[in-house]
N, C-alpha and C. Protein backbone atom coordinates (compact mmCIF):
# COMPACT_ATOMS: atom_id res chain seq x y z
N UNK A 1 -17.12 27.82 89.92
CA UNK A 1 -16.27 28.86 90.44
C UNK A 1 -16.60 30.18 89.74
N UNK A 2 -16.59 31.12 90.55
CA UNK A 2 -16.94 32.19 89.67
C UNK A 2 -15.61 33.48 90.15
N UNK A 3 -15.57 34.46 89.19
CA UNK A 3 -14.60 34.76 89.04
C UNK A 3 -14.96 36.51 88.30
N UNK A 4 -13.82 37.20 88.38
CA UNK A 4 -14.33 38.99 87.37
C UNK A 4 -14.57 38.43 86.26
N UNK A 5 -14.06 37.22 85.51
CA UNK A 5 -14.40 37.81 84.12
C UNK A 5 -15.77 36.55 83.75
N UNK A 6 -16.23 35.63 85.06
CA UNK A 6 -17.55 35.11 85.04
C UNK A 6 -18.72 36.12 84.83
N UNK A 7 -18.16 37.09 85.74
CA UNK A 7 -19.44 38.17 85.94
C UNK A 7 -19.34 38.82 85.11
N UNK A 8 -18.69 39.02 83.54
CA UNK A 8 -18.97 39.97 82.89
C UNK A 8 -19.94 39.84 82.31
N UNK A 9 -20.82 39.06 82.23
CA UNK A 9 -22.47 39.10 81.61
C UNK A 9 -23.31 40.40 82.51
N UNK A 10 -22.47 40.52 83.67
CA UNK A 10 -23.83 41.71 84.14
C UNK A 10 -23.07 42.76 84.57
N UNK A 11 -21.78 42.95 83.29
CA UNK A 11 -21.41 44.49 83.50
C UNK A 11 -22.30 45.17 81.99
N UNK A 12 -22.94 45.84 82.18
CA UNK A 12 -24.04 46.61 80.87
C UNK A 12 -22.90 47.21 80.03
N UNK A 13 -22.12 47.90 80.75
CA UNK A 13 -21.01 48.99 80.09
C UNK A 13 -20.43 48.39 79.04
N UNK A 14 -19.94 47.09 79.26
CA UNK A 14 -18.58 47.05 78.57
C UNK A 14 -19.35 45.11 77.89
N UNK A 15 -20.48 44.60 77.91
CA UNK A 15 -21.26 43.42 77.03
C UNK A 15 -21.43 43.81 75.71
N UNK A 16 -20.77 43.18 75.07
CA UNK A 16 -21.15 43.13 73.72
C UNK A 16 -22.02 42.11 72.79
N UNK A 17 -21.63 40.86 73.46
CA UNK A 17 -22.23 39.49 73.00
C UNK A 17 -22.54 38.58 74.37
N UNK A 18 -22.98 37.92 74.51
CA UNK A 18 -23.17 36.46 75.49
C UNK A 18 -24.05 35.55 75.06
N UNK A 19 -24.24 34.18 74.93
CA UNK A 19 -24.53 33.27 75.11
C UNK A 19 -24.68 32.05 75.76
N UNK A 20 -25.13 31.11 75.72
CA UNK A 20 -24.52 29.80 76.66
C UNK A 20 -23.16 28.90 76.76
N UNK A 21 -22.47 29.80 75.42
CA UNK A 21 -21.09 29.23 75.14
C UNK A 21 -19.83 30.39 75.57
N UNK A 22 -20.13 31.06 74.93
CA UNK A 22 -19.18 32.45 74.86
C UNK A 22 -19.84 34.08 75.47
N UNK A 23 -18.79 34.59 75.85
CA UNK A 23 -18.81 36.03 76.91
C UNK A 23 -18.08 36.75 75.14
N UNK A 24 -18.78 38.26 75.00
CA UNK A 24 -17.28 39.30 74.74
C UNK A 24 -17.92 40.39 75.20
N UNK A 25 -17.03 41.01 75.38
CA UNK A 25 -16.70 42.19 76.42
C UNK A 25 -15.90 43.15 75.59
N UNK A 26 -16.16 44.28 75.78
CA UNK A 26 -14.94 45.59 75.73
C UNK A 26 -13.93 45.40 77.07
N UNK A 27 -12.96 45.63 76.40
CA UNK A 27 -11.66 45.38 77.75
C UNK A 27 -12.39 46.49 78.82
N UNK A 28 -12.27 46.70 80.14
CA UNK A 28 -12.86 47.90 80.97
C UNK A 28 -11.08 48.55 81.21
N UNK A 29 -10.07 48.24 80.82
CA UNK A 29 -8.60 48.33 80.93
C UNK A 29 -8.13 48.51 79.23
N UNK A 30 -8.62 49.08 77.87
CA UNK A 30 -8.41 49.22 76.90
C UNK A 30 -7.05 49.87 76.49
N UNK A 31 -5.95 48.76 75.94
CA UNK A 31 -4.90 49.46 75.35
C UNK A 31 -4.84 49.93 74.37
N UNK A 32 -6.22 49.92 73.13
CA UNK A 32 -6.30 50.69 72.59
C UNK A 32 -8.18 50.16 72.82
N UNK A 33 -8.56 51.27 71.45
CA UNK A 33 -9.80 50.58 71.29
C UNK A 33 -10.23 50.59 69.83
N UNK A 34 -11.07 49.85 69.91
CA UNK A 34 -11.72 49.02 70.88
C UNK A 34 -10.72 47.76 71.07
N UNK A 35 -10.99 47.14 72.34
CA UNK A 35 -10.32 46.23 72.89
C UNK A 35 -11.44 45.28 73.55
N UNK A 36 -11.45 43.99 72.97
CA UNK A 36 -11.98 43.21 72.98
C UNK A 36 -12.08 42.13 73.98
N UNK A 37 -12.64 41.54 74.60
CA UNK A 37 -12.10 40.05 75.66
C UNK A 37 -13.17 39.35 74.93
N UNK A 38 -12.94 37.61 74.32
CA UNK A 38 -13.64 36.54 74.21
C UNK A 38 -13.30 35.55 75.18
N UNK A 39 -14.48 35.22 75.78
CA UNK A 39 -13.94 34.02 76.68
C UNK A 39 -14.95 32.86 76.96
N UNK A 40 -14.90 31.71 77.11
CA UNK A 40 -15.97 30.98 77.30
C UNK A 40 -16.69 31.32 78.45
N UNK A 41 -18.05 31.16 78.38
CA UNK A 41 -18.87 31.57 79.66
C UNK A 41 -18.84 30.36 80.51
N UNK A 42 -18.25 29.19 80.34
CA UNK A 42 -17.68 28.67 81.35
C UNK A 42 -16.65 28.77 82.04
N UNK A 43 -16.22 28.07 83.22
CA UNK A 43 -15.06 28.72 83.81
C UNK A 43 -13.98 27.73 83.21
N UNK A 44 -12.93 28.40 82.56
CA UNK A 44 -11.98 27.54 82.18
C UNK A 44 -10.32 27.85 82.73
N UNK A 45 -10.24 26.97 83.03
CA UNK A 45 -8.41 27.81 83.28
C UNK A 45 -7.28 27.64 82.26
N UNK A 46 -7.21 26.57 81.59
CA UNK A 46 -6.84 25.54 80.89
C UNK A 46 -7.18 25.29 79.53
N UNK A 47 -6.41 25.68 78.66
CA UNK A 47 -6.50 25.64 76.79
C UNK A 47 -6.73 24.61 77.01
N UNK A 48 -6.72 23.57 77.49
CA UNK A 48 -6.90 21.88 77.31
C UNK A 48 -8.13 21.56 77.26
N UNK A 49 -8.70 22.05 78.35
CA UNK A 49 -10.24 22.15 78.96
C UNK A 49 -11.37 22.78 77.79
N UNK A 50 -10.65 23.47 77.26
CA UNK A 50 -11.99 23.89 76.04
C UNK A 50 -12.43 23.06 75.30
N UNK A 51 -14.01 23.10 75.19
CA UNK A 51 -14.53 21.76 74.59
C UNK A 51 -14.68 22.41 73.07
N UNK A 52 -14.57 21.68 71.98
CA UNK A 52 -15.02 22.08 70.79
C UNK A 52 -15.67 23.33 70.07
N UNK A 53 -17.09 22.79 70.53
CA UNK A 53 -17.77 24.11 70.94
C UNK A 53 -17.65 25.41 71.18
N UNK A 54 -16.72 25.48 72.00
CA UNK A 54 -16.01 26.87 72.45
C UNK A 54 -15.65 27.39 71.74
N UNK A 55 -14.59 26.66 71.43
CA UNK A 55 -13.16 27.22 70.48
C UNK A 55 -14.04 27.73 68.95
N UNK A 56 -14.77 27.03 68.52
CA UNK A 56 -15.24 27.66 67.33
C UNK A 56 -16.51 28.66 67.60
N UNK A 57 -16.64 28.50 68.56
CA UNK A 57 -17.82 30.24 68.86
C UNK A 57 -17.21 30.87 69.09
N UNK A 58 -15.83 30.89 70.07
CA UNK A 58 -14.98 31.97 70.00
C UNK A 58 -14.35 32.73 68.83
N UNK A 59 -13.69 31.33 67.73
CA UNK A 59 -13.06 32.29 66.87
C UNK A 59 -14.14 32.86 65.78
N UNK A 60 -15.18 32.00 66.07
CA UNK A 60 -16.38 32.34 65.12
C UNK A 60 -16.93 34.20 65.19
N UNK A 61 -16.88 34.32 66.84
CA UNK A 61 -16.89 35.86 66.87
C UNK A 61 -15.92 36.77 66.73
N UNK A 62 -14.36 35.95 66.83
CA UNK A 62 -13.66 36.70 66.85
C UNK A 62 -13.09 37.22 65.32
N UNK A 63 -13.63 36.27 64.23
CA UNK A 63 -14.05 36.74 62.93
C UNK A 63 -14.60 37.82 62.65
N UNK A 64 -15.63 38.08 63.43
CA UNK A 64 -16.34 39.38 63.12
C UNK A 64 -15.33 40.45 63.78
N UNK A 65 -14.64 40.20 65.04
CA UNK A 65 -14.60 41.05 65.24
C UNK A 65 -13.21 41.80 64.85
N UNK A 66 -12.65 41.36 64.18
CA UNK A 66 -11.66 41.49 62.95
C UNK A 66 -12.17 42.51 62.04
N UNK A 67 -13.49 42.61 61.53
CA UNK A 67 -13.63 43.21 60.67
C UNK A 67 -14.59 44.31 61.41
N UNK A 68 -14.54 44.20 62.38
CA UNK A 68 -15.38 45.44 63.22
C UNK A 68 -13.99 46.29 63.97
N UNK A 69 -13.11 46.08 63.86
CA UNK A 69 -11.87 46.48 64.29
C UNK A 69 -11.41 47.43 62.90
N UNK A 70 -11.16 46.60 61.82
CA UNK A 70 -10.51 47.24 60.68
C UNK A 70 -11.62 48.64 60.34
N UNK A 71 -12.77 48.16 60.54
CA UNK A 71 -13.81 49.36 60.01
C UNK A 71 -13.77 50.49 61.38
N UNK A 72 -13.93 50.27 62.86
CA UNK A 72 -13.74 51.01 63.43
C UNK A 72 -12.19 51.88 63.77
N UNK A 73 -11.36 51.27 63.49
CA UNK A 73 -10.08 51.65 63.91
C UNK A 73 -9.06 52.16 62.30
N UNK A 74 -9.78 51.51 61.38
CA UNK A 74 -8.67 51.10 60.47
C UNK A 74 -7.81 50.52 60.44
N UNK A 75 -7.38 49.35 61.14
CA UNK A 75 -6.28 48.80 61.55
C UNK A 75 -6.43 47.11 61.70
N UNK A 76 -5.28 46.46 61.44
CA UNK A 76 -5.68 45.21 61.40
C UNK A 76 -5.78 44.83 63.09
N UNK A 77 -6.10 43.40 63.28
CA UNK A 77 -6.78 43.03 64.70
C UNK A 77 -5.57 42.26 64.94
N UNK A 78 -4.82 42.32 66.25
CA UNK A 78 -4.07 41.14 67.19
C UNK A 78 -4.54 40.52 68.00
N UNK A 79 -4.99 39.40 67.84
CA UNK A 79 -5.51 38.50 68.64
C UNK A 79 -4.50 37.91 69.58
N UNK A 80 -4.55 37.88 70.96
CA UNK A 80 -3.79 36.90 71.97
C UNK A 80 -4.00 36.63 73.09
N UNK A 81 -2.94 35.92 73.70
CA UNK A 81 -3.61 35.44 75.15
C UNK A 81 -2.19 35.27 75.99
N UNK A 82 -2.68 35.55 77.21
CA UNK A 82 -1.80 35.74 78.53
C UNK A 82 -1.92 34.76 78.74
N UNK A 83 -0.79 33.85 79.13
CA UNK A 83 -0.85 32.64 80.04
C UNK A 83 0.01 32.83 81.18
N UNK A 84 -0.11 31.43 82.13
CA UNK A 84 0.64 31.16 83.18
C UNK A 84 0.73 32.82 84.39
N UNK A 85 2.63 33.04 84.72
CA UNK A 85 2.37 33.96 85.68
C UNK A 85 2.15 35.51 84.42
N UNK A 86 1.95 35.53 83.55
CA UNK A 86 1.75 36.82 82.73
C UNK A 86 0.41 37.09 82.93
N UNK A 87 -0.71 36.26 83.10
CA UNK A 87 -2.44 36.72 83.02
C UNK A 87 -2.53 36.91 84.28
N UNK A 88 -3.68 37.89 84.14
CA UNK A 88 -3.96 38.73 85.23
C UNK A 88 -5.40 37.85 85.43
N UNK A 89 -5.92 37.25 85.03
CA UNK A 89 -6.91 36.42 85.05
C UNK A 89 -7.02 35.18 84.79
N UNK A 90 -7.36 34.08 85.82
CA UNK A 90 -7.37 32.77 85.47
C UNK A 90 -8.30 32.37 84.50
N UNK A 91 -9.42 32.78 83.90
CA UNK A 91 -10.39 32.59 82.81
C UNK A 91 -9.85 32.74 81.90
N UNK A 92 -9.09 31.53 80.79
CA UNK A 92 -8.83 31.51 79.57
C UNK A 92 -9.36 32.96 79.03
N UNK A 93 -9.43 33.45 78.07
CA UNK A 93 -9.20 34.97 77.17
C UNK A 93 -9.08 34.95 76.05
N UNK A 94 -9.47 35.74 75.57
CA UNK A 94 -8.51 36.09 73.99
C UNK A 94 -8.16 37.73 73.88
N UNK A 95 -7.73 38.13 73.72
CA UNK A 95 -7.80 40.05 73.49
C UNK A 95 -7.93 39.99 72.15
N UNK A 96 -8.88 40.79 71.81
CA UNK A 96 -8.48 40.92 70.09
C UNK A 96 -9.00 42.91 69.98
N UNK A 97 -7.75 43.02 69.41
CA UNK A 97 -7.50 44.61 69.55
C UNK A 97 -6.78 45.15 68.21
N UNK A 98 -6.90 46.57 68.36
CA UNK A 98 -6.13 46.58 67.63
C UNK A 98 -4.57 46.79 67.08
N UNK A 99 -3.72 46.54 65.92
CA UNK A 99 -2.25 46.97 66.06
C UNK A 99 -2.03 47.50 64.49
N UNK A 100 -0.59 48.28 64.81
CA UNK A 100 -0.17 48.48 63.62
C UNK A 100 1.45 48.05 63.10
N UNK A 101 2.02 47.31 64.40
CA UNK A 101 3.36 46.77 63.92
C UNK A 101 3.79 45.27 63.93
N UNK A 102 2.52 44.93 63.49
CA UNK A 102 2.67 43.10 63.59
C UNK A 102 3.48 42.88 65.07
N UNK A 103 3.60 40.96 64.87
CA UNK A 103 4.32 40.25 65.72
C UNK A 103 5.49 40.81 66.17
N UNK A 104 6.27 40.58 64.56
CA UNK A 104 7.55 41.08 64.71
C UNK A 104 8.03 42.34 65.62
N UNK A 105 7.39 43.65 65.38
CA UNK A 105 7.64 44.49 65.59
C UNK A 105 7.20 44.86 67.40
N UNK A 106 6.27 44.00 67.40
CA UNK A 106 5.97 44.48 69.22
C UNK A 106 6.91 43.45 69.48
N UNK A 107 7.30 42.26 69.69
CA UNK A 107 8.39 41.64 70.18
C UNK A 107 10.00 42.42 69.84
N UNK A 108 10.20 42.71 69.20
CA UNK A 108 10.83 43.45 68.80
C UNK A 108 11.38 44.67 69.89
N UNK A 109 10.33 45.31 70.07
CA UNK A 109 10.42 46.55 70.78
C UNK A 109 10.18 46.22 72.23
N UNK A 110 8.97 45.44 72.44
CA UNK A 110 8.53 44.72 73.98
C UNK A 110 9.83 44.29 74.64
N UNK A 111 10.30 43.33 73.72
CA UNK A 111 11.52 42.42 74.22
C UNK A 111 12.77 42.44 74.05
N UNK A 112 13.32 43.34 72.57
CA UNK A 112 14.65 43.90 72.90
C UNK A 112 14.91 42.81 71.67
N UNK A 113 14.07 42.00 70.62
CA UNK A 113 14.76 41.27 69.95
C UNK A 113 14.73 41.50 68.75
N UNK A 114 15.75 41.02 67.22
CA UNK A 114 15.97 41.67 66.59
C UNK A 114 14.63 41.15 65.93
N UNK A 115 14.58 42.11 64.71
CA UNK A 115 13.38 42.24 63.52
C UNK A 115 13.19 41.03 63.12
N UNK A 116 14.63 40.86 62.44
CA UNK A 116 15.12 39.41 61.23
C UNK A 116 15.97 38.66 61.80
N UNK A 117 16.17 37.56 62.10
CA UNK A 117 16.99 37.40 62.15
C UNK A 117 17.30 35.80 61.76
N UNK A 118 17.97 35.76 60.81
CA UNK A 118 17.52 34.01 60.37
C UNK A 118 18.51 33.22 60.53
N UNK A 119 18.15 31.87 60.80
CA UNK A 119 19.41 31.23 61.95
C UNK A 119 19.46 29.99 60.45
N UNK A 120 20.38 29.07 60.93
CA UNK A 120 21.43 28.59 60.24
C UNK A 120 20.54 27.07 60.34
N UNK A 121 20.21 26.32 59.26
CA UNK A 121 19.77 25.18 59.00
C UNK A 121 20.02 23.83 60.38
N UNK A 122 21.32 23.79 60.68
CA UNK A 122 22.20 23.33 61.83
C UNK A 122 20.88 23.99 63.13
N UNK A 123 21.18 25.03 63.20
CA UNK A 123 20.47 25.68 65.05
C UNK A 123 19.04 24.87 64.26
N UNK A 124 18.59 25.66 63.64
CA UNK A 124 17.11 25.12 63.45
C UNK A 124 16.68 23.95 64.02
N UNK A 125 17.51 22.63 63.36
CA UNK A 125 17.45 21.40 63.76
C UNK A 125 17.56 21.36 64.92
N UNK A 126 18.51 21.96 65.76
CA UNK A 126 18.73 21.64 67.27
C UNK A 126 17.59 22.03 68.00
N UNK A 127 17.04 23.21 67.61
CA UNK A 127 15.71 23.68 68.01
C UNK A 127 14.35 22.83 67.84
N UNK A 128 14.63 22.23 66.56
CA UNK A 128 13.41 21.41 66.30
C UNK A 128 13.51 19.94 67.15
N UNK A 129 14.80 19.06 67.28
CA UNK A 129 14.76 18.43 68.04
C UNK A 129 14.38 17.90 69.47
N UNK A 130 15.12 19.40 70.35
CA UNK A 130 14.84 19.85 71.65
C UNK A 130 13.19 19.87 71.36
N UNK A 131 12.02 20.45 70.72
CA UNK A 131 10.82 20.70 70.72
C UNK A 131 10.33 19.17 70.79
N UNK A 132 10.96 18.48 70.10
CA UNK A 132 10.14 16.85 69.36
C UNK A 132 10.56 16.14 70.76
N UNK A 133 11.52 16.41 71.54
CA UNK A 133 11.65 15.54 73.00
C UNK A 133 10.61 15.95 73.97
N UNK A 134 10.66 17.37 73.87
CA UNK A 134 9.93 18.08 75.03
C UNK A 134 8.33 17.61 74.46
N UNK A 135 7.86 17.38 73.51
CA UNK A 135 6.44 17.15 72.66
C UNK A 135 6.34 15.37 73.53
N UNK A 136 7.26 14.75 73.39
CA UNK A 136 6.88 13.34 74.02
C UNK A 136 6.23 13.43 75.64
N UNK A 137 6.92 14.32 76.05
CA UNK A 137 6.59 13.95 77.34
C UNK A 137 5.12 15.16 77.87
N UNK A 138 4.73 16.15 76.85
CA UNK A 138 3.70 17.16 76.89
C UNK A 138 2.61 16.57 77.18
């Protein structure tokens, strides 16, 4: 199946790396920059579906590109990924870009939730439970 972000091996503009395992790309849609896409050069839809291989050429570049971020930008790197109805692309991804208000702080502001907020030994458990049911049947 091929797909926009199959064909990014033969956009010149925006190739940074390719191989027989892994694509990266400059985002051609940069929320800041540089803005990064790693993705397997196979077609994947599915975190499940990534074979070994992948996953460590991916983060293997995305190592570097951590420190090609801090030196170009000054800034540390956020690595993430869109799933389900949020991605605009069915080809697994990674963005790795740059930020300056951590996790906390873009959820925070993105989503309206507080900074800190630390819950009570009791919720925790209920939370961790609900996870350990929903994990059986995953």
């Amino acid at each position: 199946m091929q797909c926009g972000m199959c064909n990014l091996v033969s956009h010149t503009a925006t190739l940074i790396f390719h191989n027989g395992t892994i694509i990266v790309s400059l985002n051609y849609e940069p929320l800041k920059e540089p803005h990064f896409i790693v993705l397997p050069k196979r077609h994947v839809e599915d975190v499940g579906q990534l074979k070994g291989e992948e996953l460590k050429a991916m983060f293997d570049y995305i190592t570097k590109l951590e420190k090609v971020i801090k030196q170009y930008a000054g800034q540390e790197a956020f690595i993430g990924m869109n799933r389900g109805r949020l991605a605009t692309q069915p080809h697994i991804h990674f963005h790795v870009l740059p930020y300056t208000v951590g996790i906390r702080g873009f959820f925070a502001k993105a989503e309206g939730s507080q900074m800190r907020l630390r819950h009570s030994d009791e919720h925790l458990m209920q939370v961790k439970e609900k996870v350990l049911e929903l994990l059986k049947v995953a």
